[in-house]
Protein backbone atom coordinates (compact mmCIF):
# COMPACT_ATOMS: atom_id res chain seq x y z
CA UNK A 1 110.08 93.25 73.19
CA UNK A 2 113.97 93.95 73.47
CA UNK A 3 115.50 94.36 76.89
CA UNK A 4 116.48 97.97 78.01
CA UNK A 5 112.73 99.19 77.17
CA UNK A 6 110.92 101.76 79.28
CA UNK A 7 108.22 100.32 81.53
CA UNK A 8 106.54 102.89 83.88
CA UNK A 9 105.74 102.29 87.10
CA UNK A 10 102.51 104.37 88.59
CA UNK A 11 103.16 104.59 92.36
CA UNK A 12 105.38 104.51 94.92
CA UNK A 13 104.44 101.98 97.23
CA UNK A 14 106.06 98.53 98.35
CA UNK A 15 104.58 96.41 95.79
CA UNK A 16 105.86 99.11 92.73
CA UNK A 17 109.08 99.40 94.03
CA UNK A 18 109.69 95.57 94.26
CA UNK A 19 108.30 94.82 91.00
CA UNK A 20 110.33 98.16 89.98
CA UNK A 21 113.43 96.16 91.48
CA UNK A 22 112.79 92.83 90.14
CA UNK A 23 112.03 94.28 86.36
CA UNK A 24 115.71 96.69 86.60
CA UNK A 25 117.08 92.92 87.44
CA UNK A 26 115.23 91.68 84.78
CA UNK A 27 117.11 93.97 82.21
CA UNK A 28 114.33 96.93 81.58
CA UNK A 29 114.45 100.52 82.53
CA UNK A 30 111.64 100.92 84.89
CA UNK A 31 110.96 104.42 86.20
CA UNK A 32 108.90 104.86 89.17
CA UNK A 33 106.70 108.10 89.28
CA UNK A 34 104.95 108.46 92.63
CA UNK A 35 102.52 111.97 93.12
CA UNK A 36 103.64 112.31 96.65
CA UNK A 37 107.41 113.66 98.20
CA UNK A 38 107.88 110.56 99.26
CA UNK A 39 107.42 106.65 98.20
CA UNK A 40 106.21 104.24 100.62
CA UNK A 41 102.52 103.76 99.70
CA UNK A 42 101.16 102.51 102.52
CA UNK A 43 104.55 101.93 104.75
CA UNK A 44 105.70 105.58 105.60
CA UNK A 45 106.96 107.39 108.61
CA UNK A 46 106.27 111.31 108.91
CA UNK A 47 106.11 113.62 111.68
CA UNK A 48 102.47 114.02 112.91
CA UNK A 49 103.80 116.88 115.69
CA UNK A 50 106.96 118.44 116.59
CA UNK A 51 109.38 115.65 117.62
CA UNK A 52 107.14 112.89 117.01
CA UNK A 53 107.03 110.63 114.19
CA UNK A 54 104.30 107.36 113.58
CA UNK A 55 104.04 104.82 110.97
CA UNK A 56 101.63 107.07 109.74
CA UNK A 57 99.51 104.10 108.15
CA UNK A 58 100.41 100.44 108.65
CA UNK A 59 102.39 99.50 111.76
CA UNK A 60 104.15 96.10 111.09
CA UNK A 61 105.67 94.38 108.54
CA UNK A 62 103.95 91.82 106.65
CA UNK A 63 106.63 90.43 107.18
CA UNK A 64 108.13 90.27 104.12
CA UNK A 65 107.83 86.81 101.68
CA UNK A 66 111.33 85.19 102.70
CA UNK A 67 112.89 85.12 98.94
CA UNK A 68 111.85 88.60 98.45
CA UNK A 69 113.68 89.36 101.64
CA UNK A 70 116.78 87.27 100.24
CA UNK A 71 116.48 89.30 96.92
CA UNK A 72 116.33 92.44 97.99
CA UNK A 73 119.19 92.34 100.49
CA UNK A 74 118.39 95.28 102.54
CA UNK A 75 120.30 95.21 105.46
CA UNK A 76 122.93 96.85 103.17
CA UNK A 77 121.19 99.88 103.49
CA UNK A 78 120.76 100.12 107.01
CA UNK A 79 117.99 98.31 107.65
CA UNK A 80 117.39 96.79 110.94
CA UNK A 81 113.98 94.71 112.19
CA UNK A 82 112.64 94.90 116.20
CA UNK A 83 111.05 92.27 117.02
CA UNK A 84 109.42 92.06 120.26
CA UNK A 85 108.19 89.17 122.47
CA UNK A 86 105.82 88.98 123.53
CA UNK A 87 103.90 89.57 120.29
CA UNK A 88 100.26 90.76 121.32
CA UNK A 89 99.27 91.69 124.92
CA UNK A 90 95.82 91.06 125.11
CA UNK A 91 94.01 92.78 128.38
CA UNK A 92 90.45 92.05 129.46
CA UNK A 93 88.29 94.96 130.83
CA UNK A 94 88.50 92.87 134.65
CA UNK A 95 92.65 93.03 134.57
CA UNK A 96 93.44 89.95 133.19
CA UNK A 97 95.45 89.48 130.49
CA UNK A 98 96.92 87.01 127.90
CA UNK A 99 100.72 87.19 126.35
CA UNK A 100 101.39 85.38 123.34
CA UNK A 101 105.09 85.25 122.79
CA UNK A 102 107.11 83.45 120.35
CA UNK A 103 107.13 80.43 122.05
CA UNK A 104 104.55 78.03 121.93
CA UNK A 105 104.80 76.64 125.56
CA UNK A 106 105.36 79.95 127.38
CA UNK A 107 102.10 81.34 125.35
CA UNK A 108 100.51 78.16 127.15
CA UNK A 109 101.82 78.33 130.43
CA UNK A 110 100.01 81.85 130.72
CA UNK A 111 96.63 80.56 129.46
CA UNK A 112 96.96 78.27 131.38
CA UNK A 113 95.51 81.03 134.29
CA UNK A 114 92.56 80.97 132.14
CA UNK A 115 91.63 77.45 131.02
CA UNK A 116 93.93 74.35 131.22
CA UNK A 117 92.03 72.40 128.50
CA UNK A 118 92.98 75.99 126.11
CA UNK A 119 96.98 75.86 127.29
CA UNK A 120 96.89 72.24 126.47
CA UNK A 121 95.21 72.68 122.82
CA UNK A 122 97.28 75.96 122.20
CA UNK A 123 100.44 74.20 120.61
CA UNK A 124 98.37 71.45 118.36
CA UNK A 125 96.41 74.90 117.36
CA UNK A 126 99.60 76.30 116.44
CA UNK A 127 100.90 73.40 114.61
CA UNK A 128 97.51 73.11 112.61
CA UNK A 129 98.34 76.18 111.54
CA UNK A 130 101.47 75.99 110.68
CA UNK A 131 100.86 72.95 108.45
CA UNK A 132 98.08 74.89 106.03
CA UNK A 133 100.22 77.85 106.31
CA UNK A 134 102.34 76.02 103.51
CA UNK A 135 100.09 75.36 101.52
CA UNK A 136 98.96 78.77 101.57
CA UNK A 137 102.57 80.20 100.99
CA UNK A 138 102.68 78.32 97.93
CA UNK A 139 99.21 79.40 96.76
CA UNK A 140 100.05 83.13 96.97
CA UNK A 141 103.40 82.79 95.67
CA UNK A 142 101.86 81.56 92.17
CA UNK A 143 100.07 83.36 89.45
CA UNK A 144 96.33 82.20 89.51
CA UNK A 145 96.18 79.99 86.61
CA UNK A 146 93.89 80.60 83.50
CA UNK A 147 90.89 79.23 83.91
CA UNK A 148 89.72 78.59 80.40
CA UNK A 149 93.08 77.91 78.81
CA UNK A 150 95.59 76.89 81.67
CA UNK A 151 99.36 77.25 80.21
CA UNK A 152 101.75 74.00 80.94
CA UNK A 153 103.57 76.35 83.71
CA UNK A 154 100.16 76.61 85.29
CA UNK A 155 99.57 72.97 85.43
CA UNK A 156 102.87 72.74 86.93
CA UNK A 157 102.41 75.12 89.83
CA UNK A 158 99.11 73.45 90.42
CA UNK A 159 100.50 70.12 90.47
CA UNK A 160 102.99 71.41 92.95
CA UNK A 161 100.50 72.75 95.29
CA UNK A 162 98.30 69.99 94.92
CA UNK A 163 101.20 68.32 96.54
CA UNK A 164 101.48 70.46 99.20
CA UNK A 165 97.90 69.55 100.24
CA UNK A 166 98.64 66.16 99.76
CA UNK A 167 101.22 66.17 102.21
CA UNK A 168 98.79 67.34 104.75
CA UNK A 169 97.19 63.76 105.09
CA UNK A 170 93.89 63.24 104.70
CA UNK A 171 92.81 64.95 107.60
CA UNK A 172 94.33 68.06 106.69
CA UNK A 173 93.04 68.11 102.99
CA UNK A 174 89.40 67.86 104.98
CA UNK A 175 89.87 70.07 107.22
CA UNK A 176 91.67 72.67 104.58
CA UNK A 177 88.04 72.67 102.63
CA UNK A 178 86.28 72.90 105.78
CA UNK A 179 87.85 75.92 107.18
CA UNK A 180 88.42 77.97 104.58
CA UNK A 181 84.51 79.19 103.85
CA UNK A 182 84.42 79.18 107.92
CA UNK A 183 83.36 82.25 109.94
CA UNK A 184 86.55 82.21 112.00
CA UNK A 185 84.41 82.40 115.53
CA UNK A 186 83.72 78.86 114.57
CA UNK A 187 87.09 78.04 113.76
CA UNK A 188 88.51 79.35 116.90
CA UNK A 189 86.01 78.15 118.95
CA UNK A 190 86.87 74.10 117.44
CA UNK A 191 89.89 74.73 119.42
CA UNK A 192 89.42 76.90 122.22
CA UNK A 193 86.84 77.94 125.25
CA UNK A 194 88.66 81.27 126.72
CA UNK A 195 87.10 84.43 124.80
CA UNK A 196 90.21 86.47 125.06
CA UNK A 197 91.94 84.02 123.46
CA UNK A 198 89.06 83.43 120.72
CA UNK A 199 88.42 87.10 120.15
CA UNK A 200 92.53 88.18 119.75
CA UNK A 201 93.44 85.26 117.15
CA UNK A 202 89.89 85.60 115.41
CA UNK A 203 90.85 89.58 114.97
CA UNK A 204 93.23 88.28 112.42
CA UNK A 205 90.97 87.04 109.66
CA UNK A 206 88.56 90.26 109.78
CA UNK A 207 92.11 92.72 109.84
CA UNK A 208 91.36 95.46 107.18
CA UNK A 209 88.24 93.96 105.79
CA UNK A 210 84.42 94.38 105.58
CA UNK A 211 83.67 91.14 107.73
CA UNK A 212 82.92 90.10 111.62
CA UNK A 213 84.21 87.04 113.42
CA UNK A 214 80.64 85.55 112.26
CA UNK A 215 81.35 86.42 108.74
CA UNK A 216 81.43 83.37 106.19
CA UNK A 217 85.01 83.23 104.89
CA UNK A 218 86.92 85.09 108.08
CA UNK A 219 88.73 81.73 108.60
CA UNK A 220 90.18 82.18 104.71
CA UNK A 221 91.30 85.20 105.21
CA UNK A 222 92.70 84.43 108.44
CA UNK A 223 94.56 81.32 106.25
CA UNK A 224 95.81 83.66 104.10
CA UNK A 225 97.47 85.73 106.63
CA UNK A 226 98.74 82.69 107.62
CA UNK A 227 101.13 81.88 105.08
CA UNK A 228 102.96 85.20 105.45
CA UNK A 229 103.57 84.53 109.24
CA UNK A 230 102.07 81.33 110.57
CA UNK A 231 102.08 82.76 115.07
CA UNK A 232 98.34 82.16 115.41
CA UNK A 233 98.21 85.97 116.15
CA UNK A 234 100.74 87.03 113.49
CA UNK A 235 103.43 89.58 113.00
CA UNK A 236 104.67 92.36 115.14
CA UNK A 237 107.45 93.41 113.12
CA UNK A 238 108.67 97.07 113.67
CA UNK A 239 111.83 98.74 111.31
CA UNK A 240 113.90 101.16 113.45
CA UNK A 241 112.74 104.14 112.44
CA UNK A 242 108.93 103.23 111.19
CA UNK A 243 107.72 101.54 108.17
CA UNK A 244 109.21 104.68 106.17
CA UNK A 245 112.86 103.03 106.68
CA UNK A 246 111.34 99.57 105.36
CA UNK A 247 110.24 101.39 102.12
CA UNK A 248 113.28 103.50 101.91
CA UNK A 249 115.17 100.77 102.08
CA UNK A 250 113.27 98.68 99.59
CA UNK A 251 113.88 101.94 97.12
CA UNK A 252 117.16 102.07 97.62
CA UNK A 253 117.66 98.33 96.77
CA UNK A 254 115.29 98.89 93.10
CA UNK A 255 117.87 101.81 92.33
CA UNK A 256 121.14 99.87 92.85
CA UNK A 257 119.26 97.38 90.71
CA UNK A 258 118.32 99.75 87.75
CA UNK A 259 115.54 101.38 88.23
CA UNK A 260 114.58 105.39 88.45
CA UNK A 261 112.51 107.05 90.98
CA UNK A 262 111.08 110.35 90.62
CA UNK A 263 108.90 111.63 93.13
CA UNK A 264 105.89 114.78 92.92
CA UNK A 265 104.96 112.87 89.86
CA UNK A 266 101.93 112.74 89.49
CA UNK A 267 99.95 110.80 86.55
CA UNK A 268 96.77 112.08 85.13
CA UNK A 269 96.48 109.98 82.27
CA UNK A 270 97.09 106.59 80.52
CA UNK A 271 97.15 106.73 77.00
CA UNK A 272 95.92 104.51 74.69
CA UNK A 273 95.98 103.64 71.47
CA UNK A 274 94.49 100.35 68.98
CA UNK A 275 94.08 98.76 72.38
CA UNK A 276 97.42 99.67 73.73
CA UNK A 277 99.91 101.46 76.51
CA UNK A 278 101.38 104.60 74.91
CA UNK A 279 102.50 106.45 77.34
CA UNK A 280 101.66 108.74 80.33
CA UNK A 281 100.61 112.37 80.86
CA UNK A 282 102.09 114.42 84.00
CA UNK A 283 99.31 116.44 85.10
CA UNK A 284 102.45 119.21 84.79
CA UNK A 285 101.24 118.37 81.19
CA UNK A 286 105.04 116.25 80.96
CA UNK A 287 104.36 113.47 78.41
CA UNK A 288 106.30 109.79 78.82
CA UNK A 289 106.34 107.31 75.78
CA UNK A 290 106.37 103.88 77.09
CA UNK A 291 105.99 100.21 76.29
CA UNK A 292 104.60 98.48 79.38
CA UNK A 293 102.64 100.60 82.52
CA UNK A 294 102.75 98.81 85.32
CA UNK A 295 99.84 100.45 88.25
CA UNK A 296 100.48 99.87 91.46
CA UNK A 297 97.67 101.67 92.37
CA UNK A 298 94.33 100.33 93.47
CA UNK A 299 92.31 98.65 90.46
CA UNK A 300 89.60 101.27 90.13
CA UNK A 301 91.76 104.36 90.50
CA UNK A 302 93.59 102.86 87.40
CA UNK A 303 90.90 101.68 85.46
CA UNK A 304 88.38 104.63 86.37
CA UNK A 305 90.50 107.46 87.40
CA UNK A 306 93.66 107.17 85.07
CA UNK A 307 92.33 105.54 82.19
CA UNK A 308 89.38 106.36 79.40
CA UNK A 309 86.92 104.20 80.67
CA UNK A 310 84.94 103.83 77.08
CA UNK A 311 88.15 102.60 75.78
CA UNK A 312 87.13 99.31 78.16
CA UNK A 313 85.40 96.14 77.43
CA UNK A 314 81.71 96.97 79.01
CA UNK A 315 81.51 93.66 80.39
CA UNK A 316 85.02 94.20 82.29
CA UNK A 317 84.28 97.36 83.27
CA UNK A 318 80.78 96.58 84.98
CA UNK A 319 82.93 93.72 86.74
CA UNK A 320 85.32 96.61 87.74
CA UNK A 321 82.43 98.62 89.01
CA UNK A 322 81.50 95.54 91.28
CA UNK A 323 84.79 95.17 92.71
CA UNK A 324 83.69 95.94 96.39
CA UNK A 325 86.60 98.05 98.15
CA UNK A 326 85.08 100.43 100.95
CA UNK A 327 87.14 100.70 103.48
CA UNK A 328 86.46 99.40 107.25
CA UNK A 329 89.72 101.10 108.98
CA UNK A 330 90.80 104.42 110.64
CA UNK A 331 94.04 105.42 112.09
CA UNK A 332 94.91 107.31 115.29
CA UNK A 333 98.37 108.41 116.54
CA UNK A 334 99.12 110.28 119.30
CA UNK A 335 101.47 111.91 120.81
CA UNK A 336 101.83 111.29 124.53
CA UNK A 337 103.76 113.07 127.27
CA UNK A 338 104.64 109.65 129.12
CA UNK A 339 103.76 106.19 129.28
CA UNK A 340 100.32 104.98 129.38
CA UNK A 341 99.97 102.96 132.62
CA UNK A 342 97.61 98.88 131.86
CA UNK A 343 95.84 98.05 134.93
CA UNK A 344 96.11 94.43 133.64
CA UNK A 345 100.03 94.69 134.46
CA UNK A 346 102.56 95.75 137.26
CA UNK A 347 104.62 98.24 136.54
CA UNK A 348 107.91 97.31 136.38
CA UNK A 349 110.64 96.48 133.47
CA UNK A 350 109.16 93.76 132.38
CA UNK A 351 105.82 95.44 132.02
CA UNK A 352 107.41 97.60 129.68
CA UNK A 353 108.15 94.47 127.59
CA UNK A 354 104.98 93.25 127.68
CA UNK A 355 103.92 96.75 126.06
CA UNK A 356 106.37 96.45 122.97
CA UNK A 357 104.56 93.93 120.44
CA UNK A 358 100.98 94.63 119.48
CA UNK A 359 98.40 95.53 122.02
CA UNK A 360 95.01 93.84 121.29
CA UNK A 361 91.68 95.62 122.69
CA UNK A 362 88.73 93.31 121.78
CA UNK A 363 88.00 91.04 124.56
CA UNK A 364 85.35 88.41 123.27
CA UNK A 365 84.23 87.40 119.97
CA UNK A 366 80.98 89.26 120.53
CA UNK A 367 82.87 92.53 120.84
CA UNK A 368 84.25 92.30 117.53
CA UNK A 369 80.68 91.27 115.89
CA UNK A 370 79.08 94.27 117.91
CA UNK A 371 82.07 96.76 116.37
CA UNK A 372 81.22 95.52 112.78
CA UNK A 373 77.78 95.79 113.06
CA UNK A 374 78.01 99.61 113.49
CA UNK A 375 79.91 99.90 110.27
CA UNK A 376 77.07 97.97 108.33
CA UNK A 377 74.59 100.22 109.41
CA UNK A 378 76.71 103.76 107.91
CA UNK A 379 78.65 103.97 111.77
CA UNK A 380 81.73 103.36 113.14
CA UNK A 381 81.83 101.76 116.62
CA UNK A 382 81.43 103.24 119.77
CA UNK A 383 83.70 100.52 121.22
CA UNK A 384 85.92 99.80 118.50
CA UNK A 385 88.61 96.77 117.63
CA UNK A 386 91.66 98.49 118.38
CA UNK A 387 95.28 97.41 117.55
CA UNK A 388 98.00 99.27 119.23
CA UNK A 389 101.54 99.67 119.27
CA UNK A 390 103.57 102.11 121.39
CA UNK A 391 106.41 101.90 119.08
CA UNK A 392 109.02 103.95 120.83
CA UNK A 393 109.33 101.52 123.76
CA UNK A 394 111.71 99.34 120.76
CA UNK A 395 112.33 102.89 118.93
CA UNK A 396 112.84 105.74 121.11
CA UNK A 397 113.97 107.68 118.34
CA UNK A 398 110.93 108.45 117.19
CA UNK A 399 109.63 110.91 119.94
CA UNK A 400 111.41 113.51 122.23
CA UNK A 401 113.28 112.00 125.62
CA UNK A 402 110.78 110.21 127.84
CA UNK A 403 107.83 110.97 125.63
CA UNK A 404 106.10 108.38 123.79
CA UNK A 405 103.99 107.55 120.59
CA UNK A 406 101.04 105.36 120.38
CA UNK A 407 99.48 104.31 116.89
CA UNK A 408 95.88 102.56 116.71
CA UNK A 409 94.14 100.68 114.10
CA UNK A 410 90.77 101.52 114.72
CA UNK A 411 87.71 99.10 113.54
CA UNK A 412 85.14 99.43 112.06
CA UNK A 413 84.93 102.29 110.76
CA UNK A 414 82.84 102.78 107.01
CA UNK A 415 83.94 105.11 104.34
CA UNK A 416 80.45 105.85 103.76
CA UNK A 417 78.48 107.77 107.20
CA UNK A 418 74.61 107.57 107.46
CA UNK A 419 74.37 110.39 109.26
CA UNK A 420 76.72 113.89 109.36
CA UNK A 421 80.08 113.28 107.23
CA UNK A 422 83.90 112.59 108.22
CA UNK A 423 84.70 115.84 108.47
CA UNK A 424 82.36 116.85 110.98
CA UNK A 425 83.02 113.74 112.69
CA UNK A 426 86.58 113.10 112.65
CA UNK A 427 87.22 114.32 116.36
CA UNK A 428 84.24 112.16 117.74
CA UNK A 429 86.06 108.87 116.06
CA UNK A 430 89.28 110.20 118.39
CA UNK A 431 87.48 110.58 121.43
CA UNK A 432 85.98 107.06 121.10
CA UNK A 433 89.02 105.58 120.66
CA UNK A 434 90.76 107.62 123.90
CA UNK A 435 87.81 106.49 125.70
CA UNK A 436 88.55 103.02 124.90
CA UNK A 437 91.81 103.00 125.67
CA UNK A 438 91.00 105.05 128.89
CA UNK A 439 89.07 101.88 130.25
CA UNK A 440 92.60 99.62 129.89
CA UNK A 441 95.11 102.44 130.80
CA UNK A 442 93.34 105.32 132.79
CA UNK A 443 96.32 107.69 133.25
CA UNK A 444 96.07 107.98 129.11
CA UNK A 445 93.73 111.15 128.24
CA UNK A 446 95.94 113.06 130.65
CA UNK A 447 99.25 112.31 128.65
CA UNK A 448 98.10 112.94 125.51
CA UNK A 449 99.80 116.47 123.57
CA UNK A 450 98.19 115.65 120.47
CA UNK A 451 95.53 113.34 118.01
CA UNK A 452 96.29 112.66 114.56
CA UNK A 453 92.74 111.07 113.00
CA UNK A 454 93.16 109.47 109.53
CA UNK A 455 89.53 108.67 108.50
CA UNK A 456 88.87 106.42 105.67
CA UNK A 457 87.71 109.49 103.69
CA UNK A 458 91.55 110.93 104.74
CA UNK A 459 93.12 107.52 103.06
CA UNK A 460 91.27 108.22 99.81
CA UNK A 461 92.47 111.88 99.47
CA UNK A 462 95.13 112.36 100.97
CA UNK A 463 96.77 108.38 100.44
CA UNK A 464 95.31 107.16 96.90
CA UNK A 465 93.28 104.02 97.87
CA UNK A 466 90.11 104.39 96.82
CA UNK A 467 87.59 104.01 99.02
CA UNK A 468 89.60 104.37 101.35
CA UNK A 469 90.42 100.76 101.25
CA UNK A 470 93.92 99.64 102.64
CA UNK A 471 93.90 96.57 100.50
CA UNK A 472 93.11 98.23 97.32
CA UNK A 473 90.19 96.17 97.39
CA UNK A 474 87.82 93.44 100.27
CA UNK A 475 89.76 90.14 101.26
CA UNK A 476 86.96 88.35 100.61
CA UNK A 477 86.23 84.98 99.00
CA UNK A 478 85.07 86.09 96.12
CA UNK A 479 87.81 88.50 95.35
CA UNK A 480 90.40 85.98 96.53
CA UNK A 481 92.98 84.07 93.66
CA UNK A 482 91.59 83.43 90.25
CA UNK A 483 88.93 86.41 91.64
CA UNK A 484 91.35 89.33 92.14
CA UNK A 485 90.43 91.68 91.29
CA UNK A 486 88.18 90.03 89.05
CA UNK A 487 87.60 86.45 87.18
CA UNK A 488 89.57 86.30 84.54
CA UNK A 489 92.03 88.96 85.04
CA UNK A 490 93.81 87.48 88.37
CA UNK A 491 97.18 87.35 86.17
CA UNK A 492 98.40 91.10 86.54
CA UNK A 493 97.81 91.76 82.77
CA UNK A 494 94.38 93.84 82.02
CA UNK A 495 92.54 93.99 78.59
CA UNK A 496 94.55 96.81 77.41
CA UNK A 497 97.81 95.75 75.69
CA UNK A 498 100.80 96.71 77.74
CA UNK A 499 98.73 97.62 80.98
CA UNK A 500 99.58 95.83 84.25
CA UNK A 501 98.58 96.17 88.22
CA UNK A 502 101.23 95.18 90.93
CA UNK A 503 99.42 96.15 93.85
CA UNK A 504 97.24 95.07 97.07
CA UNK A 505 94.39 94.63 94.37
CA UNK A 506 95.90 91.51 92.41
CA UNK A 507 96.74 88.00 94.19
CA UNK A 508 97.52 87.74 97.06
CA UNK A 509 96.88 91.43 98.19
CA UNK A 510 97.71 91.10 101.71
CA UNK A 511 99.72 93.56 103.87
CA UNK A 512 103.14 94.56 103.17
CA UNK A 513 104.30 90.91 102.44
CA UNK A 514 105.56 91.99 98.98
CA UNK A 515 104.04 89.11 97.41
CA UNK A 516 101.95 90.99 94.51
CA UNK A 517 104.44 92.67 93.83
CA UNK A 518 107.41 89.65 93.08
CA UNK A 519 104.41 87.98 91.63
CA UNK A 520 103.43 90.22 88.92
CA UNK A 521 106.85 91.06 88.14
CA UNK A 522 107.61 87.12 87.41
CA UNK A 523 104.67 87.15 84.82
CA UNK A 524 105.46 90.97 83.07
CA UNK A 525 109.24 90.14 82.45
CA UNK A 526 107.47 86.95 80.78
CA UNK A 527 104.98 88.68 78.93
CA UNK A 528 107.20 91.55 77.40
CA UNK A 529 109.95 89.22 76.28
């Protein structure tokens, strides 16, 4: 295919507009086309009441895969990164609590208070992670190979990573196939006695997915995580100004690269013909001839929603059918008239620091198990998982002088309700969550001026992922690598000619780390040339 050709892009989010900026580099003309008034996907910033703006959807940064970050240079377009410490407060319901800073030894010296045994086994815990973590950044910055007919560049990348495990010893290659099929309450427990401290690392491999800390697998997923930031509780990465100045940015940096953006685009249609990308239909009826599509939405929005399914192999599509992506996550944001006041601190300046990373509610491993269990049953919890950030502590920008925003992941929480619907439940979810937060910080309910409650029904309507699944799709073992989204198509091409996916659906599919995105653009420039 010569250079210069059009390839559209279907969606606006992270992963689209890197690929979108790696493809312009690459010497095409790709044009973006995103339904909503804005692009960010998943990473956005709006107002949710007067004065007050959230992340509406994800909080932190991925953060972003370091040569992506070098690539896309955007601290030319002002672009700045907050970066609190500590990381995670963790309080327990009896006023304890656990920091976990960037430092290894003042994380210990506080856990310490808890168990001296855990404060001495904290740093060799981080270490052990650290060492798999790079083997798992390598993994996920590789196209699964072919299984049946591996190409010489596969066998290369595989050589290389089989290196990587090599130079984790012996010890480390056993431990590496021990782990990863692991519930991660037994992995955490290997290391540590304190349930706070089990229960708020642990969160990290069930994050956004269908699985408790019992779950076979958690420990992989936790793994995976890993390799994007390798702080046993990960990243608490805010942009000034929300995730929405993250995406801007990343826009900004495909344009000056090449590439077109048009937003209130919305596409109805792939077309198709002998087996092959046409073009796109507008649903303003606005037709686009193209050589390449590249989706970067969710796998069975594009192969169910935008595409003719009977133009599909049956045998792929029934796959595509099994791909399991129900969403486990709800969102909360409120606005709040002051600061919400943690019996587990003092109040004072540096309490106020302590507030600024990520908050973690879930004090034992049995908490989190109990909070899944709800969801498997067609409920969400009535003491959920909560992660929390009070972002204008770093950002006061976002809400009016001395008022504040909070912004909660809430878990579990099913698409699918046995009983009554989202609708009718949607301010029940809220209450649960202010009730939660009410046992950590009592002065809350009284501050708050207003809910904004984003079920997982809201995330499918309203956001595009189907399912309402953040991650296009469940972080599972078997939809992890050569299995994502399913076994052999974990390369970014599909069966039809010309038809590609960038997003959260395809390998690695993990947060706003931009990996899919850099990855699938490597193997489309290759594929069109």
């Amino acid at each position: 295919m010569p250079l210069g050709q059009r390839v559209v892009l279907i969606g606006g989010g992270h992963n689209a507009l890197i690929a979108a900026f790696y493809l312009a580099k690459g010497g095409f003309k790709p044009l973006v086309l995103e339904r909503r008034e804005m692009v960010g996907g998943g990473g956005i910033t709006e107002e949710f009441h007067p004065g007050f703006r959230a992340s509406t959807l994800s909080h932190t940064l991925g953060p972003l895969r370091a040569d992506v970050a070098r690539d896309l240079q955007l601290e030319k377009f002002e672009y700045e990164v907050l970066n609190p410490d500590p990381r995670v407060f963790a309080p327990s319901p009896d006023g304890k609590a656990l920091f976990f800073y960037n430092d290894a030894a003042k994380t210990s010296a506080g856990i310490s208070s808890f168990s001296e045994k855990d404060a001495a086994k904290y740093a060799q815990f981080a270490q052990s992670l650290e060492n798999t973590a790079g083997f798992f950044a390598q993994l996920s910055s590789i196209a699964p190979p072919a299984i049946d007919h591996p190409t010489p560049e596969d066998l290369w990348n595989l050589l290389k990573t089989g290196r990587g495990a090599r130079s984790l010893g012996k010890t480390g290659i056993f431990d590496l196939l021990r782990w990863g099929p692991m519930a991660v309450a037994d992995f955490v427990a290997e290391f540590f006695e304190t349930e706070l401290l089990r229960a708020a690392i642990a969160a990290r491999g069930i994050f956004g997915t269908a699985l408790g800390p019992w779950s076979a697998g958690s420990t992989a997923v936790l793994l995976l995580r890993a390799a994007a930031d390798a702080h046993p509780v990960g990243s608490a990465a805010f942009p000034r100004g929300g995730l929405g100045s993250f995406t801007r940015a990343v826009a900004e940096a495909a344009k000056q690269a090449g590439a077109e953006i048009r937003t209130d685009a919305e596409v109805e249609h792939i077309r198709i013909k002998d087996g092959a990308v046409t073009g796109v239909v507008l649903t303003d009826g606005e037709e686009i001839a193209v050589e390449a599509v590249v989706s970067g939405a969710d796998p069975k929005r594009t192969f169910f929603n935008l595409l003719d399914p009977s133009q599909l192999d049956p045998t792929f599509a029934n796959r595509m059918k099994n791909f399991r992506a129900n969403g486990t996550v709800a969102k909360v944001n409120l606005a709040l008239g002051g600061l919400p006041i943690f019996s587990a601190l003092d109040v004072t300046e540096s309490s106020l620091k302590s507030l600024s990373g990520r908050i973690h509610i879930g004090p034992e491993i049995d908490y989190l198990e109990h909070a899944f269990d709800a969801s498997k049953y067609g409920d969400f919890s009535k003491a959920p998982w909560l992660d929390v950030t009070i972002p204008t502590i770093l950002d006061p920008s976002l809400a009016p002088d001395g008022k504040h925003v909070l912004s909660a992941y809430v878990q579990f929480a099913p698409y699918k309700l046995r009983e009554g619907n989202w609708d009718t439940r949607r301010k029940e979810l809220g209450d649960t969550v202010v009730k939660t937060l009410a046992a950590y910080a009592p002065n809350l309910p009284d501050l708050i001026e207003y809910m904004q409650i984003i079920t997982p029904k809201d995330l499918e309507t309203s956001y595009g992922f189907t399912g309402g699944h953040i991650f296009h799709g469940e972080l599972a073992l078997d939809q992890l690598f050569t299995m994502r989204p399913i076994l052999d198509w974990a390369r970014y091409k599909t069966p039809i000619r010309g038809l590609f996916l960038c997003g959260s659906g395809t390998h690695p599919g993990n947060g706003l780390t931009g990996a899919s995105g850099a990855n699938a653009a490597r193997e489309i420039i290759r594929e069109l040339r």
